[in-house]
C-alpha atoms as a PDB file:
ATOM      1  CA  UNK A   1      91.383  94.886 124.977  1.00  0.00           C
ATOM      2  CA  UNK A   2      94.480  97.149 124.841  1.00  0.00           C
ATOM      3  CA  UNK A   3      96.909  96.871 122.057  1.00  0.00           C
ATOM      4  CA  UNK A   4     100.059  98.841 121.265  1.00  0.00           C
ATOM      5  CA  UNK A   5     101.851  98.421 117.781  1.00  0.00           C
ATOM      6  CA  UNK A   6     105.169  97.048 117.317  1.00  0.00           C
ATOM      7  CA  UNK A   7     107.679  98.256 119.267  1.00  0.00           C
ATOM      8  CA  UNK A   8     111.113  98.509 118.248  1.00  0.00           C
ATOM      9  CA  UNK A   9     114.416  98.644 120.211  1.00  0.00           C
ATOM     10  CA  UNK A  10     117.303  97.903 117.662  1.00  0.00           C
ATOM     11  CA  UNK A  11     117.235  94.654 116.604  1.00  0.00           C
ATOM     12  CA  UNK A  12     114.503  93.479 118.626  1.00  0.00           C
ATOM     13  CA  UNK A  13     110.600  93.707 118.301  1.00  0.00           C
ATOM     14  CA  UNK A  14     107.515  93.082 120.606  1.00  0.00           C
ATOM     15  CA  UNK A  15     104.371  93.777 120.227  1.00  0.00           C
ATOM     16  CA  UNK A  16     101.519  93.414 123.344  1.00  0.00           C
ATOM     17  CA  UNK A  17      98.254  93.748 124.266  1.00  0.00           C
ATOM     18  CA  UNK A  18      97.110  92.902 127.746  1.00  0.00           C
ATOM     19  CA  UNK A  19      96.616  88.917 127.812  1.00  0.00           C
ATOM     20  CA  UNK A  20      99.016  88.412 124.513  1.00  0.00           C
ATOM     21  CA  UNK A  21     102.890  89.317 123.774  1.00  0.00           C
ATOM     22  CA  UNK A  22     104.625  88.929 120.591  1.00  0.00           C
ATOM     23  CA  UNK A  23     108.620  89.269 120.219  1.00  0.00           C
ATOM     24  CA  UNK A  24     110.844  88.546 117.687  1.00  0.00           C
ATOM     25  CA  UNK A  25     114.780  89.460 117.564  1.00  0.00           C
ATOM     26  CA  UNK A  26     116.502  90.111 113.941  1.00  0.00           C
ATOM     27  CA  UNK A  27     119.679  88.702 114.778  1.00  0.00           C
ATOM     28  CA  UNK A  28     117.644  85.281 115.373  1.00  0.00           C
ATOM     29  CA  UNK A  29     114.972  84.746 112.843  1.00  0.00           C
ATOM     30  CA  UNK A  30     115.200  80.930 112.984  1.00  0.00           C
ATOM     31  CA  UNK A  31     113.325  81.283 116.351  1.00  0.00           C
ATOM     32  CA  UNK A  32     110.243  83.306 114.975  1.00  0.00           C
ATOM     33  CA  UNK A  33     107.577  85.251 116.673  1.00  0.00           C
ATOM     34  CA  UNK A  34     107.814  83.850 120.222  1.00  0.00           C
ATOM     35  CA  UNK A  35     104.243  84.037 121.557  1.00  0.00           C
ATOM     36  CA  UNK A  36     103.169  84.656 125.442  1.00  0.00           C
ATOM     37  CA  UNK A  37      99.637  84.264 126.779  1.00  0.00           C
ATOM     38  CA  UNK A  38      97.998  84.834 130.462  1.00  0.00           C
ATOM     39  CA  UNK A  39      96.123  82.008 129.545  1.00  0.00           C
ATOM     40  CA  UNK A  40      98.526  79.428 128.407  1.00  0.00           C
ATOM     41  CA  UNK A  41     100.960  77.433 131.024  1.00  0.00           C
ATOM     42  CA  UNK A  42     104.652  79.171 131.850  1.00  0.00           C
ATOM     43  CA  UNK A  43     106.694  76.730 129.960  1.00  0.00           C
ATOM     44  CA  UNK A  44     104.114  76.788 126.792  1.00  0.00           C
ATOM     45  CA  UNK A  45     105.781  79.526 124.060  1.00  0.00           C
ATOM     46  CA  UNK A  46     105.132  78.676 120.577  1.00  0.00           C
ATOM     47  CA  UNK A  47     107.774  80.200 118.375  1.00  0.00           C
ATOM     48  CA  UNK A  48     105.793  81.189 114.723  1.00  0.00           C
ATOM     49  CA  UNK A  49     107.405  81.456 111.085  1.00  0.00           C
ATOM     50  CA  UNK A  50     111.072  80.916 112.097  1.00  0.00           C
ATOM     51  CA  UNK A  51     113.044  81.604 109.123  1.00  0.00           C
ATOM     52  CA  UNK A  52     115.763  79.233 108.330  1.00  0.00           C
ATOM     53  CA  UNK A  53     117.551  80.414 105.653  1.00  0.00           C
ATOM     54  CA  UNK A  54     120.659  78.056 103.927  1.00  0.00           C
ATOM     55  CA  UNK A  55     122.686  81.760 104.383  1.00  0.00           C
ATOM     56  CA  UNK A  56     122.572  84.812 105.104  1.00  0.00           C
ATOM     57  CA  UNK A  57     124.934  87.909 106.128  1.00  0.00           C
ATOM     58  CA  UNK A  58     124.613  91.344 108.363  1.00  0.00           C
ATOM     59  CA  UNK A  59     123.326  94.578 106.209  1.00  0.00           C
ATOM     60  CA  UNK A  60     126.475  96.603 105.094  1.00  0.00           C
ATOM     61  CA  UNK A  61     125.016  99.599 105.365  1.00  0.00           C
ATOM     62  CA  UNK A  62     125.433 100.327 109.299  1.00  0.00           C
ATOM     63  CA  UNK A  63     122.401 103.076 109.259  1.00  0.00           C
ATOM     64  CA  UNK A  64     120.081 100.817 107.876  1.00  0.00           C
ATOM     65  CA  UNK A  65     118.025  99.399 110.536  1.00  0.00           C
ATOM     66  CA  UNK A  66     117.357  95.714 110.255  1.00  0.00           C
ATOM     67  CA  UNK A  67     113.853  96.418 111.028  1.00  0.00           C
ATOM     68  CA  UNK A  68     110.403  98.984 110.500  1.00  0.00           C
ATOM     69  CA  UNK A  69     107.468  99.109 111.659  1.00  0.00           C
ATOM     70  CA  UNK A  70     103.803 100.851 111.293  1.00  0.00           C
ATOM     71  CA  UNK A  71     101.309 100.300 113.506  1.00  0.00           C
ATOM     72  CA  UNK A  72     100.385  96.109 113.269  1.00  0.00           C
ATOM     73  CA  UNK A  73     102.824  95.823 110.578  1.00  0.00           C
ATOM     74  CA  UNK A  74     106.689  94.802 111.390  1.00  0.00           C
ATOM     75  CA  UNK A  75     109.155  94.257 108.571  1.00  0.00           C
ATOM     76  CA  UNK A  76     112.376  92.847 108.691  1.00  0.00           C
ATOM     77  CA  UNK A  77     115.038  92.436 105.353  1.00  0.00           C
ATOM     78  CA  UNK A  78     117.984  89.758 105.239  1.00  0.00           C
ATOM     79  CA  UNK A  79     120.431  90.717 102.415  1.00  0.00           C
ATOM     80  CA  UNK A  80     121.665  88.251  99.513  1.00  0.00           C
ATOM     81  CA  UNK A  81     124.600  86.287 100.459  1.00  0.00           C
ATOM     82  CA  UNK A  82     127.012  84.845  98.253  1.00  0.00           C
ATOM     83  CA  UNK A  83     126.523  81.538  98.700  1.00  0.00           C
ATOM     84  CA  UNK A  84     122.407  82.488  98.780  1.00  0.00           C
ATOM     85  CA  UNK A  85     122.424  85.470  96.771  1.00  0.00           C
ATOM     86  CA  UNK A  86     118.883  86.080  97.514  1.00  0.00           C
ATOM     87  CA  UNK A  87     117.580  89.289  99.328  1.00  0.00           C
ATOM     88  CA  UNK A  88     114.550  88.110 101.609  1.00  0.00           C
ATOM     89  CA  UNK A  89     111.702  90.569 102.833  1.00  0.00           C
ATOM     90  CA  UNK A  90     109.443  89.453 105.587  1.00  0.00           C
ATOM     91  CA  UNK A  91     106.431  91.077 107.045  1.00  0.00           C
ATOM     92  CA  UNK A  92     104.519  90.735 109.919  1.00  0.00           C
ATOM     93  CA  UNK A  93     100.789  91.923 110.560  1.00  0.00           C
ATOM     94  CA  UNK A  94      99.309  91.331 113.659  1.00  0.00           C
ATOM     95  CA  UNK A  95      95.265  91.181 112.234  1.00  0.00           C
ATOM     96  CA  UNK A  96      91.964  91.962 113.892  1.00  0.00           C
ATOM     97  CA  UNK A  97      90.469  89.056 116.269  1.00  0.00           C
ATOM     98  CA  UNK A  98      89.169  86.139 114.276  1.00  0.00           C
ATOM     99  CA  UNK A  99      86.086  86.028 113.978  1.00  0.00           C
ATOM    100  CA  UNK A 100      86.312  82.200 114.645  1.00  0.00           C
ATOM    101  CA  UNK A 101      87.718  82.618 117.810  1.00  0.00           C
ATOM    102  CA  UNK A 102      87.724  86.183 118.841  1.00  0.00           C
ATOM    103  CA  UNK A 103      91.726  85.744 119.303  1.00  0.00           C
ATOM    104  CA  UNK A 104      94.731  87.329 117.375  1.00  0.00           C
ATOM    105  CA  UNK A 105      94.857  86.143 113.520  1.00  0.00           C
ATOM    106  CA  UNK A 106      98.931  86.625 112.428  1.00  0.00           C
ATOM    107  CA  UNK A 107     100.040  87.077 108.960  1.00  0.00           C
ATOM    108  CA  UNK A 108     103.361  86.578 107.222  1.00  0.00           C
ATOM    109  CA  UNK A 109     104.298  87.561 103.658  1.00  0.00           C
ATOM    110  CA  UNK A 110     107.629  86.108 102.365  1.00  0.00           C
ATOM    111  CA  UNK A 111     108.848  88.068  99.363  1.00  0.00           C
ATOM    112  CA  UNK A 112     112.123  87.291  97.264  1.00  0.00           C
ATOM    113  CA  UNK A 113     114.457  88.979  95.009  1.00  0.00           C
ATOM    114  CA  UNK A 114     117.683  88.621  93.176  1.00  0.00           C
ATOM    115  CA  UNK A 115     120.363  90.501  91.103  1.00  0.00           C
ATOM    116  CA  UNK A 116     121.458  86.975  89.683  1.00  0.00           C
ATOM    117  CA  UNK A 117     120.183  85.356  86.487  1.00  0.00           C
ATOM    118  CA  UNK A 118     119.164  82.116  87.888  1.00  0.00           C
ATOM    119  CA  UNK A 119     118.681  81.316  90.823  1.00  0.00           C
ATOM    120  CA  UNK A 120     117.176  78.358  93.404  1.00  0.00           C
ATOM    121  CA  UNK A 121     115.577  80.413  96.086  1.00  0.00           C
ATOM    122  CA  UNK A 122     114.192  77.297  98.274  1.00  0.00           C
ATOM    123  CA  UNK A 123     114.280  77.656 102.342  1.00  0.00           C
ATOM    124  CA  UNK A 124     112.273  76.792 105.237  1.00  0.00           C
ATOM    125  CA  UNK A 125     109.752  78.326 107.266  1.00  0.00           C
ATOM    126  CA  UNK A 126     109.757  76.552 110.791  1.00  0.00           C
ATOM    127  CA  UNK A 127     107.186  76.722 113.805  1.00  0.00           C
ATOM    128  CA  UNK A 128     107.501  75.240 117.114  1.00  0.00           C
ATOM    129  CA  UNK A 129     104.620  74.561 118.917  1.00  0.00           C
ATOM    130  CA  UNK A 130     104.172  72.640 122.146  1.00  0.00           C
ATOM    131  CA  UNK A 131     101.188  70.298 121.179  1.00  0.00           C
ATOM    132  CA  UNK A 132      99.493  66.889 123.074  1.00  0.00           C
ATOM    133  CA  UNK A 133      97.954  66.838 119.614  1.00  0.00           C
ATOM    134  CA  UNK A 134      98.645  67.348 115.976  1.00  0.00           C
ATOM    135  CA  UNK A 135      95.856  67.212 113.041  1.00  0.00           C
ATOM    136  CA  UNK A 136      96.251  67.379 109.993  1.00  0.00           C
ATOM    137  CA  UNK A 137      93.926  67.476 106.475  1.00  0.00           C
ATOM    138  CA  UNK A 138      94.955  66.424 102.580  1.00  0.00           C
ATOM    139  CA  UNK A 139      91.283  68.185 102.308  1.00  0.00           C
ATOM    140  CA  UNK A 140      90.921  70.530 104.850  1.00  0.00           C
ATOM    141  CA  UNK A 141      87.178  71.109 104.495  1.00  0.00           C
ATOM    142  CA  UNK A 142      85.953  67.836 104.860  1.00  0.00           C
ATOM    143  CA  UNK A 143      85.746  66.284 108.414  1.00  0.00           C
ATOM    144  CA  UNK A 144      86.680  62.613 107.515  1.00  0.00           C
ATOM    145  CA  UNK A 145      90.269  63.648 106.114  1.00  0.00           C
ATOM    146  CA  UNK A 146      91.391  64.615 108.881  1.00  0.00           C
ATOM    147  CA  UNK A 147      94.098  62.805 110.976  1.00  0.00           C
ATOM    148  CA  UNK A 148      95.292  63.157 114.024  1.00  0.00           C
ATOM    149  CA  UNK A 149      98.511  62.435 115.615  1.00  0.00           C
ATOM    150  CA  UNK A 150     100.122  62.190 119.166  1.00  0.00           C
ATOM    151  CA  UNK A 151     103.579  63.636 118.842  1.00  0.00           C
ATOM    152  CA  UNK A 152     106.720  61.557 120.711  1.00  0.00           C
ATOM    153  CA  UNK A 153     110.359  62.976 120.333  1.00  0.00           C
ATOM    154  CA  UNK A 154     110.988  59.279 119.526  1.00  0.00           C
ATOM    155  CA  UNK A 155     108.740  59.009 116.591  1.00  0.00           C
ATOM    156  CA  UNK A 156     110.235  59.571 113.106  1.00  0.00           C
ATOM    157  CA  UNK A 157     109.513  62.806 110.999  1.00  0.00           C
ATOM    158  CA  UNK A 158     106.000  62.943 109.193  1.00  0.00           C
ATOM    159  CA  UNK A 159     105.837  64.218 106.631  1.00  0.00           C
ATOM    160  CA  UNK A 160     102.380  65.682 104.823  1.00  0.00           C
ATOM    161  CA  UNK A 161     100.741  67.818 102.494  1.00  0.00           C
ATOM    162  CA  UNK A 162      98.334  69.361 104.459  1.00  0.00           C
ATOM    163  CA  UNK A 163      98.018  73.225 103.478  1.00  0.00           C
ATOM    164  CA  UNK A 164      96.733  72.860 107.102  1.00  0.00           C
ATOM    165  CA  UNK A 165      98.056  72.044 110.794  1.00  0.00           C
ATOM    166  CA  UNK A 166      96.090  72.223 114.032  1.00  0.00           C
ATOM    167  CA  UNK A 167      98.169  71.844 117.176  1.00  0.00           C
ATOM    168  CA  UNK A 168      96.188  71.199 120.216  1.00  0.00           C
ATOM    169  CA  UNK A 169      98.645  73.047 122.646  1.00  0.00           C
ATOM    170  CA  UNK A 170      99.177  72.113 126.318  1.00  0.00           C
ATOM    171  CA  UNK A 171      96.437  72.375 128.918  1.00  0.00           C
ATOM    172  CA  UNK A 172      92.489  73.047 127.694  1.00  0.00           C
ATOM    173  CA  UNK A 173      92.030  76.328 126.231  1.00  0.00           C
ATOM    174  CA  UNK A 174      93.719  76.458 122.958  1.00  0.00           C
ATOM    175  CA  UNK A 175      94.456  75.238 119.938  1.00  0.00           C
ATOM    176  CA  UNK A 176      96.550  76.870 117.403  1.00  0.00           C
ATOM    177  CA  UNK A 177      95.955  76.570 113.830  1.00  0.00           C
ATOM    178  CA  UNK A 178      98.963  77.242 111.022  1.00  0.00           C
ATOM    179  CA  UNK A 179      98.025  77.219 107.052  1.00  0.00           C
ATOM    180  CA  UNK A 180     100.215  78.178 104.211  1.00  0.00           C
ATOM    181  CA  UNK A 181      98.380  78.962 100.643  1.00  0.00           C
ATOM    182  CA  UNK A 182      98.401  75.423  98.575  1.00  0.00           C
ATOM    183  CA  UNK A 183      99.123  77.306  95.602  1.00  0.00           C
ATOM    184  CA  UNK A 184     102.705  78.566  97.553  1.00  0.00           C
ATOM    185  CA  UNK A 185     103.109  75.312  99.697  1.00  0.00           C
ATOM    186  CA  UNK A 186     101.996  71.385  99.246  1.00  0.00           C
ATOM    187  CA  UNK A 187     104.836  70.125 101.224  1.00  0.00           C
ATOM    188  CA  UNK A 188     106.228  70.196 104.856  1.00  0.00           C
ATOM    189  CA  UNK A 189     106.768  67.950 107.791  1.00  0.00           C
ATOM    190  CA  UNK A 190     106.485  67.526 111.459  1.00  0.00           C
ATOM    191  CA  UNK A 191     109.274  66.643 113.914  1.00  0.00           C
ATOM    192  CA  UNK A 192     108.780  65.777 117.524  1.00  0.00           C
ATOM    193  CA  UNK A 193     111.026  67.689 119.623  1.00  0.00           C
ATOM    194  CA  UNK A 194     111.656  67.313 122.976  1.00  0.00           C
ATOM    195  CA  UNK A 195     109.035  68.880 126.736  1.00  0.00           C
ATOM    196  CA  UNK A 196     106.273  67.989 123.946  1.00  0.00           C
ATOM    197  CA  UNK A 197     107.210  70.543 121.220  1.00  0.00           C
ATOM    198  CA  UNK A 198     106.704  69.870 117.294  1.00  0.00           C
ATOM    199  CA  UNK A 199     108.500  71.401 114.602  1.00  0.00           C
ATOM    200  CA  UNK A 200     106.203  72.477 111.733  1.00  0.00           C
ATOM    201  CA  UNK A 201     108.874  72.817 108.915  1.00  0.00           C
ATOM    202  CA  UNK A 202     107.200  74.270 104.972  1.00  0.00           C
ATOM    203  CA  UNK A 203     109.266  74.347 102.408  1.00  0.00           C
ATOM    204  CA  UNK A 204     108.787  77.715 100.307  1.00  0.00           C
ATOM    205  CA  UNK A 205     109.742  78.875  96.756  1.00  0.00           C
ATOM    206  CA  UNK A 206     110.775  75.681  94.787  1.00  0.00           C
ATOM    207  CA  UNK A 207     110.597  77.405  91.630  1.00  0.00           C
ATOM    208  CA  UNK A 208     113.615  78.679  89.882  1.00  0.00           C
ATOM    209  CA  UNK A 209     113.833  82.763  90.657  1.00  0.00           C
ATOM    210  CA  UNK A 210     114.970  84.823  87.851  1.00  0.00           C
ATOM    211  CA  UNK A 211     116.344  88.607  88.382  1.00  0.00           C
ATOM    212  CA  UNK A 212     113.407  90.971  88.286  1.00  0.00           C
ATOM    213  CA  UNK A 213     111.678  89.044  89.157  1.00  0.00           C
ATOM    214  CA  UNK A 214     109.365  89.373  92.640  1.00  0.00           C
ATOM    215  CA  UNK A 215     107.943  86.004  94.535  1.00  0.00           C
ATOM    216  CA  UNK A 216     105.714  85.988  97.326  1.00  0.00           C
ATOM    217  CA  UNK A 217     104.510  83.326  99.371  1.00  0.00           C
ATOM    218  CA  UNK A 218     101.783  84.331 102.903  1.00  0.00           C
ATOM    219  CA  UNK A 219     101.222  82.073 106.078  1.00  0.00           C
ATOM    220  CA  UNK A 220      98.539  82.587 108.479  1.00  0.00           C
ATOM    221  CA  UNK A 221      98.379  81.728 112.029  1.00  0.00           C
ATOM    222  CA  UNK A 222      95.482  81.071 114.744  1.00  0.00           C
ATOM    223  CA  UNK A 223      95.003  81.324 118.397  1.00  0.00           C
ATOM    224  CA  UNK A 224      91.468  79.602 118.307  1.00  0.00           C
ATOM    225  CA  UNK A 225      89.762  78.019 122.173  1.00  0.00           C
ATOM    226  CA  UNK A 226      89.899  74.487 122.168  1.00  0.00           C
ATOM    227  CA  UNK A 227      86.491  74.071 121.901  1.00  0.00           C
ATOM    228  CA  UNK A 228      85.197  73.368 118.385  1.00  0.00           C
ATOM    229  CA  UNK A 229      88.727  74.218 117.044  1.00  0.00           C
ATOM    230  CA  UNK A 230      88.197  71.617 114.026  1.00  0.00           C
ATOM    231  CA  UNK A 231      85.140  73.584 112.898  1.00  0.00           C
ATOM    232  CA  UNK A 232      86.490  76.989 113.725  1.00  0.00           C
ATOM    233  CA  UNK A 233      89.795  75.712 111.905  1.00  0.00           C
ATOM    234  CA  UNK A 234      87.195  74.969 108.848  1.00  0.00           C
ATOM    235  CA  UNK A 235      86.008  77.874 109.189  1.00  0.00           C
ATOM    236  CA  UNK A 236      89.078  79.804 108.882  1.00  0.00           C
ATOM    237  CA  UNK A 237      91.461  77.918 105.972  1.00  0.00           C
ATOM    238  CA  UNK A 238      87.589  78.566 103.822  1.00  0.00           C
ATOM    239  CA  UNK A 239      88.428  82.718 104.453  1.00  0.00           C
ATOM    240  CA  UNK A 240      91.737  82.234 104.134  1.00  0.00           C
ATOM    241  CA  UNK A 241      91.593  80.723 100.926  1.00  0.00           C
ATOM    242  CA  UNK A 242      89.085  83.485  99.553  1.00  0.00           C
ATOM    243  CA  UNK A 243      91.500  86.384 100.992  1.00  0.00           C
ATOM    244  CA  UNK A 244      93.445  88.417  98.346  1.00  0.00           C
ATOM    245  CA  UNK A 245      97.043  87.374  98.160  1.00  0.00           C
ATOM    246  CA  UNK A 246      98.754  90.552  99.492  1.00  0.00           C
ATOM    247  CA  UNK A 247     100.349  92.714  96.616  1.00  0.00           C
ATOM    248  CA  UNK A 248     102.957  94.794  98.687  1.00  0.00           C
ATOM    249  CA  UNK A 249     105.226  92.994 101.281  1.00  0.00           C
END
């Protein structure tokens, strides 16, 4: 398979190989990683680790650009705000294939700081993922907690605690899988959204943030085929789990 790495052109990112595409835009982090495949229907784009932020404002320094790269690693910085005086780092790293799957594993690192004494850093990370199913797991390694649910833009939010989420995404090939470290995250909740799309929202960094002080908090996302995705997914949050938090950003 041919890869590049991340490509930059000012505020915008992409990153390809020759059946997958990757973009993301600075100026719009709420949308994510927007995610392209030869395999998966037109009108099927999952959008991965949106960042919804309560605030945030432009860098003041004008030759500062809002983004780096190195190879399968893109970076991107939002400065403190006033009314969120908290300076968030994000990175990117596009991973070898799974060995679940064989597909593209993606990592993202959240890292916080502030110049304040005390501070509440809490914000959302968001996904949207068109899905005909949803399953979730209070234990992910055991098969019999699992649940699954059929997503309708009429249903009410549901909300879990699943360090865990496997949407089954339109047509037959693939599933994606999205899991957050239970240590970082133990709450989020799922929102139908309209053409079959559900919102994955986790709430990150509930603890108070002090200056000098560094937090961290990593998601990992999936491409895995459909077939035997509950095992592979198994499979996957075990490694996961046994993975080294990452020390740098």
């Amino acid at each position: 398979m041919i890869r590049s790495g991340w490509q930059l052109a000012s505020s915008h990112a992409q990153w390809r190989s020759d059946a997958l595409t990757f973009a993301f835009d600075w100026a719009q982090p709420e949308r994510g990683l927007a995610l392209t495949h030869v395999s998966l229907p037109t009108a099927c784009e999952p959008r991965l680790f949106g960042l919804i932020l309560p605030s945030r404002q432009e860098s003041l320094d004008a030759a500062r650009l809002p983004l780096s790269a190195c190879g399968s690693l893109l970076c991107a910085t939002y400065d403190a705000a006033e009314s969120f005086p908290v300076q968030t780092d994000v990175a990117w790293r596009v991973g070898a294939p799974s060995p679940q799957s064989g597909l593209t594993i993606v990592d993202a690192v959240f890292s916080i700081s502030t110049e304040r004494l005390n501070v509440h850093p809490r914000f959302s990370v968001r996904s949207l993922i068109p899905a005909v199913e949803v399953i979730t797991a209070a234990e992910p390694l055991e098969a019999a907690c699992w649940k699954t649910w059929t997503p309708s833009q009429e249903d009410p939010p549901q909300a879990t605690e699943s360090p865990l989420v496997l949407f089954r995404l339109p047509g037959k090939t693939f599933s994606y899988l999205e899991m957050a470290d239970p240590v970082d995250s133990r709450c989020c909740r799922l929102t139908g959204h309209g053409h079959g799309a559900v919102g994955l929202d986790r709430t990150l960094f509930a603890a108070t943030l002090e200056k000098g002080v560094i937090l961290r908090s990593r998601l990992r996302g999936i491409l895995l085929e459909r077939a035997e995705d509950m095992r592979h997914a198994r499979a996957a949050y075990a490694d996961f789990i046994r993975s080294e938090p990452p020390l740098g950003r």
